[in-house]
PDB file of N, CA and C in Angstrom:
ATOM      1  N   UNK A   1     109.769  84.064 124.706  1.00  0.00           N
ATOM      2  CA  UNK A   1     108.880  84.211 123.576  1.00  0.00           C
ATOM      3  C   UNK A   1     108.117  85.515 123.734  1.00  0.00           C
ATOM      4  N   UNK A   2     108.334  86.625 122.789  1.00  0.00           N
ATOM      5  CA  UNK A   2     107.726  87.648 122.436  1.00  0.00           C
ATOM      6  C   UNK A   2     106.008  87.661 122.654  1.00  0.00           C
ATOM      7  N   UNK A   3     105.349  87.976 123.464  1.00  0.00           N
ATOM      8  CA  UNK A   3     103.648  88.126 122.685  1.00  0.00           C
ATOM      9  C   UNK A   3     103.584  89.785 122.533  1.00  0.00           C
ATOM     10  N   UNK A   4     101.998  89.237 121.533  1.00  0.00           N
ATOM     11  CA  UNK A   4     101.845  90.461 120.770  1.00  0.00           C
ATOM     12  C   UNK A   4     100.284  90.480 120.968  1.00  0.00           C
ATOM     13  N   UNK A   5     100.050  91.916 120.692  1.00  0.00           N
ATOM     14  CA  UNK A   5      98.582  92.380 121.258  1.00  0.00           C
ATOM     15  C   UNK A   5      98.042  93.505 120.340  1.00  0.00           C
ATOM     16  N   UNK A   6      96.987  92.871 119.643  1.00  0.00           N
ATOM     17  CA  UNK A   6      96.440  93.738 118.638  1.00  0.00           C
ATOM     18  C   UNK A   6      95.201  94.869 119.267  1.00  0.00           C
ATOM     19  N   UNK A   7      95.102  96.304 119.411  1.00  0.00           N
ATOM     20  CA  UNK A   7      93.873  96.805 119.907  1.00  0.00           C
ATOM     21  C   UNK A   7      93.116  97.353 118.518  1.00  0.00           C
ATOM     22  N   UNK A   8      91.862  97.244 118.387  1.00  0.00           N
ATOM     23  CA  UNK A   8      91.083  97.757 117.214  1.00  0.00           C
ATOM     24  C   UNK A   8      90.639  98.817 117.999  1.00  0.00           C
ATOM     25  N   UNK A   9      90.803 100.416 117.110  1.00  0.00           N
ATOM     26  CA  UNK A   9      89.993 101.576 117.676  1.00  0.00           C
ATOM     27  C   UNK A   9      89.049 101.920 116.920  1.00  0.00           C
ATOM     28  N   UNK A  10      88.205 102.189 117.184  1.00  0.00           N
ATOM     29  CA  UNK A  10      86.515 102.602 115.759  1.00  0.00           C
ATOM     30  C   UNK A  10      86.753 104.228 116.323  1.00  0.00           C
ATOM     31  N   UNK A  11      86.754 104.615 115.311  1.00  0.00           N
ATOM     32  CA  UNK A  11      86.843 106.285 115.353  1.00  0.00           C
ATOM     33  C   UNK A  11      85.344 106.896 113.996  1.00  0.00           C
ATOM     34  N   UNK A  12      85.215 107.555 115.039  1.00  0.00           N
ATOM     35  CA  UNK A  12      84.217 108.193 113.901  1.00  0.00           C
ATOM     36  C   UNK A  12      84.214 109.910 113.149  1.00  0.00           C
ATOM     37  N   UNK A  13      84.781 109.918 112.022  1.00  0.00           N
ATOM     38  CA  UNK A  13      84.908 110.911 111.375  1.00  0.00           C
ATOM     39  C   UNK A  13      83.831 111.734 110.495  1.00  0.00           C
ATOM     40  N   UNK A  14      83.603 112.944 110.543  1.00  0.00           N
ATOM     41  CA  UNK A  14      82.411 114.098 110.168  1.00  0.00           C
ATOM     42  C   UNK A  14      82.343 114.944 110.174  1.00  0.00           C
ATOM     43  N   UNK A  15      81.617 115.809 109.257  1.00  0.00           N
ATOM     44  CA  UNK A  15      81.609 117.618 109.376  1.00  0.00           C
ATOM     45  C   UNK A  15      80.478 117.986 109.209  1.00  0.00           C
ATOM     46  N   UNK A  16      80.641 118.688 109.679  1.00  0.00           N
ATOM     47  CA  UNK A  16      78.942 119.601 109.579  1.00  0.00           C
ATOM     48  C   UNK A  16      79.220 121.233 108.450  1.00  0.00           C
ATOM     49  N   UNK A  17      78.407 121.793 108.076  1.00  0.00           N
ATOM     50  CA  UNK A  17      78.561 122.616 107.393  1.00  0.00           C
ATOM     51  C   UNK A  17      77.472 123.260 107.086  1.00  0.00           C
ATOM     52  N   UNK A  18      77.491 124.680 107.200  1.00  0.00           N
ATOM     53  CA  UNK A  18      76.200 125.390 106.928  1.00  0.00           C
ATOM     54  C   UNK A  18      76.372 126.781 106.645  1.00  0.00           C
ATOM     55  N   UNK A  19      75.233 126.989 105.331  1.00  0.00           N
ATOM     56  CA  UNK A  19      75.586 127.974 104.606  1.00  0.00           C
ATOM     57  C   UNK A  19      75.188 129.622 105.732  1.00  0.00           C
ATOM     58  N   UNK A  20      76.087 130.625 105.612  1.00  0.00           N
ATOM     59  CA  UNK A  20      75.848 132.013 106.339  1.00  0.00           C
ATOM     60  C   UNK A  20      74.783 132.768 105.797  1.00  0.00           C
ATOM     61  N   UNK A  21      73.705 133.360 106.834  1.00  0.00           N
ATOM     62  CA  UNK A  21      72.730 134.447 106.093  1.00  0.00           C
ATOM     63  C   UNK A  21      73.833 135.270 105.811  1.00  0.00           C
ATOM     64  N   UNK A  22      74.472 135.438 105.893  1.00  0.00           N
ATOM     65  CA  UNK A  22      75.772 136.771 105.053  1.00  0.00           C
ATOM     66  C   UNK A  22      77.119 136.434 104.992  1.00  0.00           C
ATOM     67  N   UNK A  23      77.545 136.758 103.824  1.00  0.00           N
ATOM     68  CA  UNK A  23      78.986 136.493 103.664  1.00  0.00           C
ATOM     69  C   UNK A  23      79.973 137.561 104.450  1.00  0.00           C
ATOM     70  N   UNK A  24      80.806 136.521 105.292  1.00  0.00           N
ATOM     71  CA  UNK A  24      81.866 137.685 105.630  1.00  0.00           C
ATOM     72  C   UNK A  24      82.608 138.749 104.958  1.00  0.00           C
ATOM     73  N   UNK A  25      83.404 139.504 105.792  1.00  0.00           N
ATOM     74  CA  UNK A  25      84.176 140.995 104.767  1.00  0.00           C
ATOM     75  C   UNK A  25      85.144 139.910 103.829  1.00  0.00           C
ATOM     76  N   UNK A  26      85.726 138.806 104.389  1.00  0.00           N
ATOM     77  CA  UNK A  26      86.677 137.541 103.499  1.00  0.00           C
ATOM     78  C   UNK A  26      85.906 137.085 102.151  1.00  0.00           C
ATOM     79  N   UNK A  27      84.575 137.248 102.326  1.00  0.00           N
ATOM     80  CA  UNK A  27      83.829 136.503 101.131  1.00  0.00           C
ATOM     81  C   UNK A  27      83.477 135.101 101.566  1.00  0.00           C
ATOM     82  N   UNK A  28      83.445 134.666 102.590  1.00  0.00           N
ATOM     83  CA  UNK A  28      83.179 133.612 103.307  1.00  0.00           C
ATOM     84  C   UNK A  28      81.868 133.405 103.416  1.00  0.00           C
ATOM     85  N   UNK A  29      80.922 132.242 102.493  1.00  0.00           N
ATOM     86  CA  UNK A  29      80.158 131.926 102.485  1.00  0.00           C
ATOM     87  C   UNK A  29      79.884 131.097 103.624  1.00  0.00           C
ATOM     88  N   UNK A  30      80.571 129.986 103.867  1.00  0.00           N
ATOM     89  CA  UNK A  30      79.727 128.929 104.903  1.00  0.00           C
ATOM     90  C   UNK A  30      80.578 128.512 106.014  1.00  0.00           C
ATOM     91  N   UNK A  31      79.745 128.309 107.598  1.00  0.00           N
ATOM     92  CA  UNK A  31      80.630 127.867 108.933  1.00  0.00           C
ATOM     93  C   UNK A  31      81.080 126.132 108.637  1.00  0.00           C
ATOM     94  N   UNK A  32      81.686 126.171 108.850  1.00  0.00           N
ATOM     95  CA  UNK A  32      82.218 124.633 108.917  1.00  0.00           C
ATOM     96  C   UNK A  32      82.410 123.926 109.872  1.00  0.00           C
ATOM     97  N   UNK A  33      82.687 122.278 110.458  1.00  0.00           N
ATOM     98  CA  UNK A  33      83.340 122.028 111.445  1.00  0.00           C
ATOM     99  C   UNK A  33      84.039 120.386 111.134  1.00  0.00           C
ATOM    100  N   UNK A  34      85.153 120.069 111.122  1.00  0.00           N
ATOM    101  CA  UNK A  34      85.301 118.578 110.956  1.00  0.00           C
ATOM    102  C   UNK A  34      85.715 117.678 112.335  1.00  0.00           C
ATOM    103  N   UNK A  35      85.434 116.492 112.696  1.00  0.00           N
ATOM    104  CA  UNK A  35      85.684 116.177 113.867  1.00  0.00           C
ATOM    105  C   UNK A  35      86.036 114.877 113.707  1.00  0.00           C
ATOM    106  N   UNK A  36      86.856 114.205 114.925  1.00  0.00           N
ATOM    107  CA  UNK A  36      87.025 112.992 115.133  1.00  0.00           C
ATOM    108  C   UNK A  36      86.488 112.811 116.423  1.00  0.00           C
ATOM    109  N   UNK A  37      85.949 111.292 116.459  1.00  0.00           N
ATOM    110  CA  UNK A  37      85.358 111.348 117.644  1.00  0.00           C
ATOM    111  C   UNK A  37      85.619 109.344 117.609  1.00  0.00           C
ATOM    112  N   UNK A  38      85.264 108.900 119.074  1.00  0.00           N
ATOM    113  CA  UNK A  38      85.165 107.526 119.367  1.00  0.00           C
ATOM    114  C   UNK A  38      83.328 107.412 119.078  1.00  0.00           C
ATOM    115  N   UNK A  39      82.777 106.460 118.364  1.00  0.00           N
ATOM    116  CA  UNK A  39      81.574 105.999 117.870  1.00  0.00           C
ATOM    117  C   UNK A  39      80.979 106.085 119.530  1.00  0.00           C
ATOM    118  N   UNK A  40      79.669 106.843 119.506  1.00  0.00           N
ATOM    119  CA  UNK A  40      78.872 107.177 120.282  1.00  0.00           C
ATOM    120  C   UNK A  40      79.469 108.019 121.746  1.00  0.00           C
ATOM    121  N   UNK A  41      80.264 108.719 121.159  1.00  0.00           N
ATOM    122  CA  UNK A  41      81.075 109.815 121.986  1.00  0.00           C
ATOM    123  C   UNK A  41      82.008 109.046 123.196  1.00  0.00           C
ATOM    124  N   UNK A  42      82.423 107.475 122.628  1.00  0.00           N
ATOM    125  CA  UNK A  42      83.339 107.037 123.474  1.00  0.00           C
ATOM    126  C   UNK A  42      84.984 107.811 124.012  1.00  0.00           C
ATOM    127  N   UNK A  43      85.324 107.693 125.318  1.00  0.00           N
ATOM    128  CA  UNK A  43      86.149 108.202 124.849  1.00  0.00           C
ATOM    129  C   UNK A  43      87.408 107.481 124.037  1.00  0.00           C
ATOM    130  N   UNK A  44      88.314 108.158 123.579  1.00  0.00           N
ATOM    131  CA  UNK A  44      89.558 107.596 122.703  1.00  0.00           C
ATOM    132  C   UNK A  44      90.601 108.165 123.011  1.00  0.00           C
ATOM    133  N   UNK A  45      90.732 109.215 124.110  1.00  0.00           N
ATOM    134  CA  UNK A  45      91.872 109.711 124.476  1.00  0.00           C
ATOM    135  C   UNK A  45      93.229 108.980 124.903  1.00  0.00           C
ATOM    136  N   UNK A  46      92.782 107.768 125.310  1.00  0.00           N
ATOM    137  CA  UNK A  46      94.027 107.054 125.636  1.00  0.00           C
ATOM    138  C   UNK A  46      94.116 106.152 124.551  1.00  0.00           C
ATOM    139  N   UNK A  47      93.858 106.158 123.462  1.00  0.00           N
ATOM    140  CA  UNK A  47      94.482 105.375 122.416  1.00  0.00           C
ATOM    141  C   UNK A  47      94.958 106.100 121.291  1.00  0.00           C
ATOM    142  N   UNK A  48      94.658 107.754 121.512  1.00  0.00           N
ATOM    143  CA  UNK A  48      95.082 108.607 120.348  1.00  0.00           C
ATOM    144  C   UNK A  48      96.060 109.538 120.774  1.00  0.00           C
ATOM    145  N   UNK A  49      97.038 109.760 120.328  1.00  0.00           N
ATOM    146  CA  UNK A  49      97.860 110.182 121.080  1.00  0.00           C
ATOM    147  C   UNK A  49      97.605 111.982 120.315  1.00  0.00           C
ATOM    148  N   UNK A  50      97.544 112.232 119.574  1.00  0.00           N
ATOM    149  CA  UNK A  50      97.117 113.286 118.770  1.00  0.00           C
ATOM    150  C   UNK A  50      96.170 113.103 117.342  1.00  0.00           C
ATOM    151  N   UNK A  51      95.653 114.080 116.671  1.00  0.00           N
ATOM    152  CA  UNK A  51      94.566 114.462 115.762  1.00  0.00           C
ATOM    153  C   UNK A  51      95.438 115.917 114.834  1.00  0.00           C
ATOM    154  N   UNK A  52      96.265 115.288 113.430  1.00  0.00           N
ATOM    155  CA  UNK A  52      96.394 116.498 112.906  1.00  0.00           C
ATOM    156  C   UNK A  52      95.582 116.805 111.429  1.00  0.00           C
ATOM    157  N   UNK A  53      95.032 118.146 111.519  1.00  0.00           N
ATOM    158  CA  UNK A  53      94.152 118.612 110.433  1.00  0.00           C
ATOM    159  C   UNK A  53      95.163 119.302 109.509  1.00  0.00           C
ATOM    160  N   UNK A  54      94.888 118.822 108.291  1.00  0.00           N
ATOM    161  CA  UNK A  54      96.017 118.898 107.123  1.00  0.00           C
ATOM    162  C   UNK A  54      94.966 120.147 106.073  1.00  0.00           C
ATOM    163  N   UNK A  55      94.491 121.498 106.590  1.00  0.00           N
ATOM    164  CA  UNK A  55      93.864 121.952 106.161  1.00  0.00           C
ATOM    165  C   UNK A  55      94.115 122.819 104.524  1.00  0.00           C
ATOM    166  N   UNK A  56      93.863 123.696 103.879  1.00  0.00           N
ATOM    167  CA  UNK A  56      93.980 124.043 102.679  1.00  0.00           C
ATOM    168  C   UNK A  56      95.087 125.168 103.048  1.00  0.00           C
ATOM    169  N   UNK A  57      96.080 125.294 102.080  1.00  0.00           N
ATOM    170  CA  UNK A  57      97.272 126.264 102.221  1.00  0.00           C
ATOM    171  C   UNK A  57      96.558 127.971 102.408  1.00  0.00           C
ATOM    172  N   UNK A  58      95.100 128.010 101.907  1.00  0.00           N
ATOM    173  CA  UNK A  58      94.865 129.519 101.974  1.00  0.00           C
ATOM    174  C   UNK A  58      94.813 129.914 103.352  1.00  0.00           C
ATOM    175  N   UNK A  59      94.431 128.799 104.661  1.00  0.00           N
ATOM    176  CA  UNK A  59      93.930 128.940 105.854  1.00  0.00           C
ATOM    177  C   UNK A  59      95.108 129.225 106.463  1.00  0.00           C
ATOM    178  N   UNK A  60      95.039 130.603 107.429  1.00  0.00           N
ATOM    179  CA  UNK A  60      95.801 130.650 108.564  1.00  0.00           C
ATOM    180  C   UNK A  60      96.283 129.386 109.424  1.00  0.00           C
ATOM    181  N   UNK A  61      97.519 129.002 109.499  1.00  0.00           N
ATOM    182  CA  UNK A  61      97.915 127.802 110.330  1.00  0.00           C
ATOM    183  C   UNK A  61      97.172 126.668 109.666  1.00  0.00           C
ATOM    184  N   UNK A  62      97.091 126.230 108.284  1.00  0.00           N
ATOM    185  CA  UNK A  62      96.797 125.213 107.810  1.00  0.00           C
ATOM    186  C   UNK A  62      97.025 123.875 108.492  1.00  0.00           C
ATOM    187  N   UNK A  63      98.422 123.684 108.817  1.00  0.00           N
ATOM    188  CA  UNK A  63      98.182 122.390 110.540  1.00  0.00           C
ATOM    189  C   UNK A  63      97.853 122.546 111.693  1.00  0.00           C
ATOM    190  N   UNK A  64      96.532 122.180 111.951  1.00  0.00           N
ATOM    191  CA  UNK A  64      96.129 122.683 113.013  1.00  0.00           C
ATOM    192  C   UNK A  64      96.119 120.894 113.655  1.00  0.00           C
ATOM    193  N   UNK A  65      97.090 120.877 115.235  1.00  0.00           N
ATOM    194  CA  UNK A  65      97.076 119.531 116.238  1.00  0.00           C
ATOM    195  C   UNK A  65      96.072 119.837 117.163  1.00  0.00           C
ATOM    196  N   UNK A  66      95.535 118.394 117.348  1.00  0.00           N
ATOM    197  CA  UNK A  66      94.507 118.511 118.477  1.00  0.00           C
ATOM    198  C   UNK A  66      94.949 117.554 119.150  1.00  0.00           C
ATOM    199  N   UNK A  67      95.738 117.811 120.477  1.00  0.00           N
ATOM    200  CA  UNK A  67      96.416 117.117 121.765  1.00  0.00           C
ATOM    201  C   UNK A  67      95.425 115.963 122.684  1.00  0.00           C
ATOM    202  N   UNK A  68      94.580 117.029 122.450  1.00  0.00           N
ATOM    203  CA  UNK A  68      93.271 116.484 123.576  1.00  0.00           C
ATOM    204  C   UNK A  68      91.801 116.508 123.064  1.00  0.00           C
ATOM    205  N   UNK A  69      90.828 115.740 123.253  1.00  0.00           N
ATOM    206  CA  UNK A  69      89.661 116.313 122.593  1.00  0.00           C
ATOM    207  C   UNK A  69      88.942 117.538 123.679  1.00  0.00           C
ATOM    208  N   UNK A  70      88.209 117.788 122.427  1.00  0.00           N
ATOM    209  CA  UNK A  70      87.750 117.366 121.224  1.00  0.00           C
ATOM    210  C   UNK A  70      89.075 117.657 120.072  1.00  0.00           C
ATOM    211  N   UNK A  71      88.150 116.721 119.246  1.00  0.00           N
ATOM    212  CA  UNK A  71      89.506 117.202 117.880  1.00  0.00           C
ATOM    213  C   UNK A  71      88.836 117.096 116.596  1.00  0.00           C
ATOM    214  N   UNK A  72      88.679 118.488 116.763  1.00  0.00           N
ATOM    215  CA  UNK A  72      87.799 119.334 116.001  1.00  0.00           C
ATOM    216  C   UNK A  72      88.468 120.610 115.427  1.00  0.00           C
ATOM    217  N   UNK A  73      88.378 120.943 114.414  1.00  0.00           N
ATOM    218  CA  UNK A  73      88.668 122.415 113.705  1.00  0.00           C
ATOM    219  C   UNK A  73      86.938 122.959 113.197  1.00  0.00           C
ATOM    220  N   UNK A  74      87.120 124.342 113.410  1.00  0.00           N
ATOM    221  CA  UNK A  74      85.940 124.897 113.397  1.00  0.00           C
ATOM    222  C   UNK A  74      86.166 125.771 112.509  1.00  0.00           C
ATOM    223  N   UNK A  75      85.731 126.554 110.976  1.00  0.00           N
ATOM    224  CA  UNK A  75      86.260 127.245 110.411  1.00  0.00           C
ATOM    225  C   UNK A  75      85.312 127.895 109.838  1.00  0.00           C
ATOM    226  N   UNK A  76      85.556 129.237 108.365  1.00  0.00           N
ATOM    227  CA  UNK A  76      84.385 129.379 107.492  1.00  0.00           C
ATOM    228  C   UNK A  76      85.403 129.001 106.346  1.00  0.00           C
ATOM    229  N   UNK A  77      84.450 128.855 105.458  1.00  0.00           N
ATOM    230  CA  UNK A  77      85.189 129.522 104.005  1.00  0.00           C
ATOM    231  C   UNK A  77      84.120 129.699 102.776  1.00  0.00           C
ATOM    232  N   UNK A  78      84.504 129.390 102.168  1.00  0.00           N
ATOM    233  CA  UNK A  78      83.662 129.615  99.917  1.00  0.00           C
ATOM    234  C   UNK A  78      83.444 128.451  99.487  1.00  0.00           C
ATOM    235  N   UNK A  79      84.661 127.409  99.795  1.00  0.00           N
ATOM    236  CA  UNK A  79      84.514 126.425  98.595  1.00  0.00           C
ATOM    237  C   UNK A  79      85.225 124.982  99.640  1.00  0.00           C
ATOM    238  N   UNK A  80      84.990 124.000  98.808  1.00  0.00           N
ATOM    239  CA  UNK A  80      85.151 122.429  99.552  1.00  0.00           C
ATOM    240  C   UNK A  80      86.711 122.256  99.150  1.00  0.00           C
ATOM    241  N   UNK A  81      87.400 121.433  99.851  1.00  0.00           N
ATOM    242  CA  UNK A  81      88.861 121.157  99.589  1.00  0.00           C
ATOM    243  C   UNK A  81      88.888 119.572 100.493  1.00  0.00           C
ATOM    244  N   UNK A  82      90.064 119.099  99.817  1.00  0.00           N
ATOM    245  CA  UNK A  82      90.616 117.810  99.890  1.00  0.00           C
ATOM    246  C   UNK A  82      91.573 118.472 101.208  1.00  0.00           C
ATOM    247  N   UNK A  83      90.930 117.179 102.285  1.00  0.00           N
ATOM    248  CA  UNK A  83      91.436 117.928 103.575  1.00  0.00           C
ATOM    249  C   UNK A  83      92.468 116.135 104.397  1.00  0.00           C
ATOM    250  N   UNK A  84      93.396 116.047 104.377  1.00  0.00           N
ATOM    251  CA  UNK A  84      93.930 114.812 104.665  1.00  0.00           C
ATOM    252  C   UNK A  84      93.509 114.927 106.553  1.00  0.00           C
ATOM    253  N   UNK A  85      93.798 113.560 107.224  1.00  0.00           N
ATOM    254  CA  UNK A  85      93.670 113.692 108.583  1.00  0.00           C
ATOM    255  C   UNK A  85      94.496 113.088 108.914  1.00  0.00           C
ATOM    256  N   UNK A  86      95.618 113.248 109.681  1.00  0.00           N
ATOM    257  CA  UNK A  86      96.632 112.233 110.379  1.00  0.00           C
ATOM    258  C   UNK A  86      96.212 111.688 112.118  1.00  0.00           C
ATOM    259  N   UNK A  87      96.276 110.705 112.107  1.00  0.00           N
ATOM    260  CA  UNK A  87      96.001 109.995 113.477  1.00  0.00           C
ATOM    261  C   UNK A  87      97.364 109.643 114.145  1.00  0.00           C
ATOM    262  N   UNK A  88      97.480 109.618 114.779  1.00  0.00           N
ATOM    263  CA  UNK A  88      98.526 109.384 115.628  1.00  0.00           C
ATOM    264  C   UNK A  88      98.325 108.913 116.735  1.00  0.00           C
ATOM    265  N   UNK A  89      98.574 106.979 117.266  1.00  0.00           N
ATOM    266  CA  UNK A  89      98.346 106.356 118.037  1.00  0.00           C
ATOM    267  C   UNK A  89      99.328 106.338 118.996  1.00  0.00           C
ATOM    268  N   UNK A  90      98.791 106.232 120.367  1.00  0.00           N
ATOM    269  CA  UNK A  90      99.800 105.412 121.383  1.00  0.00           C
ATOM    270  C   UNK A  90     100.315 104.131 121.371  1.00  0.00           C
ATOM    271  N   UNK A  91     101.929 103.750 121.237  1.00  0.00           N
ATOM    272  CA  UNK A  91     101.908 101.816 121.086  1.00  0.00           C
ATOM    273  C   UNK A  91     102.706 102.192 122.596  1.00  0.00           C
ATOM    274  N   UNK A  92     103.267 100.399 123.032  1.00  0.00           N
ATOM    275  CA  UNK A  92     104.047 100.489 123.657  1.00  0.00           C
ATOM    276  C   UNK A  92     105.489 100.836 123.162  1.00  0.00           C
ATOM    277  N   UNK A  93     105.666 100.741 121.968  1.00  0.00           N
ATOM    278  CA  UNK A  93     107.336 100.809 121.427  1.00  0.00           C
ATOM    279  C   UNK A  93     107.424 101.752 120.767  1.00  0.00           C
ATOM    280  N   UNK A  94     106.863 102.097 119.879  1.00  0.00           N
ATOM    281  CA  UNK A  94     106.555 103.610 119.028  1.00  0.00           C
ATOM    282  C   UNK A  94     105.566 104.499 118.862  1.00  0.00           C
ATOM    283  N   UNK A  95     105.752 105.288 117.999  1.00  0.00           N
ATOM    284  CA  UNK A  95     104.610 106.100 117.880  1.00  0.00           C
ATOM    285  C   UNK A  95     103.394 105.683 116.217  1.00  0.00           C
ATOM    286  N   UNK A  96     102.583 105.039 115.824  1.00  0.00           N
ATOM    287  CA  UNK A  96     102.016 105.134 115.010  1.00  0.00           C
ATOM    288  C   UNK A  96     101.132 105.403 114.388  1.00  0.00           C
ATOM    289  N   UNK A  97     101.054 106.277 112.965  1.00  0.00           N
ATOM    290  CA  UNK A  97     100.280 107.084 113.079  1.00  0.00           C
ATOM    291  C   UNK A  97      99.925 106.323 111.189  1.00  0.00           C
ATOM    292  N   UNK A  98      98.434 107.073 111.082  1.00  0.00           N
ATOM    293  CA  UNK A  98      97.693 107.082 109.950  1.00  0.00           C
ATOM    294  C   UNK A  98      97.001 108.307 109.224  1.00  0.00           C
ATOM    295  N   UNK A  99      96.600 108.177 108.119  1.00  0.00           N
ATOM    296  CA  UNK A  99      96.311 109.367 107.899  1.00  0.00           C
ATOM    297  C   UNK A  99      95.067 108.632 106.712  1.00  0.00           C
ATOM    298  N   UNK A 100      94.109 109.530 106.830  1.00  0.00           N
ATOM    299  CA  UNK A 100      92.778 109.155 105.673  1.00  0.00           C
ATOM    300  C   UNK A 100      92.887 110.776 105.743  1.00  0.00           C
ATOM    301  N   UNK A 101      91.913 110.754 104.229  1.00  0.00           N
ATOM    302  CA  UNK A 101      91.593 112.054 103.527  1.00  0.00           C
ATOM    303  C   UNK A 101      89.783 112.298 103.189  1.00  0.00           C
ATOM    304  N   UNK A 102      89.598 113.173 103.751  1.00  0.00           N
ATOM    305  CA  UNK A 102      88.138 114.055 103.825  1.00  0.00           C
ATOM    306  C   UNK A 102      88.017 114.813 102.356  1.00  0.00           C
ATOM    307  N   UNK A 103      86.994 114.791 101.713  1.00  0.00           N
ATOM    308  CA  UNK A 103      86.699 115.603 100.946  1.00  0.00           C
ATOM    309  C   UNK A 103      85.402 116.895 101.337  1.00  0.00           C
ATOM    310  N   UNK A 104      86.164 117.683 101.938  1.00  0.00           N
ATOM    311  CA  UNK A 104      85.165 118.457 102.715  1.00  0.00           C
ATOM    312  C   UNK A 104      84.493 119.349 101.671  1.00  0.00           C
ATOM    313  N   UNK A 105      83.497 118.843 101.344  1.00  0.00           N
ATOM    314  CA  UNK A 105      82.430 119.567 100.362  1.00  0.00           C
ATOM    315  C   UNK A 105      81.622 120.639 100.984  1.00  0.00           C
ATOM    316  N   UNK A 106      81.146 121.753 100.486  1.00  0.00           N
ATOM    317  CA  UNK A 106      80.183 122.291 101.114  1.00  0.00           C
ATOM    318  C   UNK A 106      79.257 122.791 101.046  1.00  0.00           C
ATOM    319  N   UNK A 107      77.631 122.784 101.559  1.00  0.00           N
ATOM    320  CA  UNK A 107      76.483 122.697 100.690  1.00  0.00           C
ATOM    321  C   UNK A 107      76.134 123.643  99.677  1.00  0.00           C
ATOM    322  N   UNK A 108      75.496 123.902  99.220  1.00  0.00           N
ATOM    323  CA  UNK A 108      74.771 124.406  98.502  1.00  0.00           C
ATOM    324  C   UNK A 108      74.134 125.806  98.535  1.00  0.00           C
ATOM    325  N   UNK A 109      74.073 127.107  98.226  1.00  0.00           N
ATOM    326  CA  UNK A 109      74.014 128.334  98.794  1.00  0.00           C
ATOM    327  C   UNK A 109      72.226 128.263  98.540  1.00  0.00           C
TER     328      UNK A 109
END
């Protein structure tokens, strides 16, 4: 008889964002940062097997993987974009992965 073993991971997802006293030579108004993290900086390294950032087609290397933490992208830009996140878990038999979507807004000049 087969058993089976469910693990729940709490991940906590966020960005910070803040507008530049000066716009870059790009026209780059504001620093950015989006992150995944385990709720109260647990770690999660052994239940995540990777972190991919599904960033906007204008950005250099728009998929950016994060192997190891942190898993974080740090960026500037102008304007907010629909930013997907893929998770990618460790099982014992496969690899499974999820993906939620960020609407990375950004404040106000």
């Amino acid at each position: 008889m087969a058993s089976s073993c469910a693990v729940q991971v709490k991940l906590e997802l966020g960005h910070r964002a803040q507008v530049r006293k000066k716009p870059t030579v790009e026209g780059f108004t504001h620093d950015w940062m989006v992150f995944v993290r385990g709720p109260e900086h647990s770690n999660i390294q052994h239940f995540v097997e990777k972190v991919v950032f599904h960033l906007h087609e204008s950005f250099p290397r728009p998929k950016r993987v994060c192997k190891d933490p942190p898993y974080k992208v740090e960026e500037s830009g102008y304007a907010g974009f629909i930013l997907p996140i893929e998770f990618c878990f460790f099982t014992p038999t496969s690899r499974t992965s999820t993906t939620l979507t960020k609407n990375q807004q950004q404040p106000d000049s």
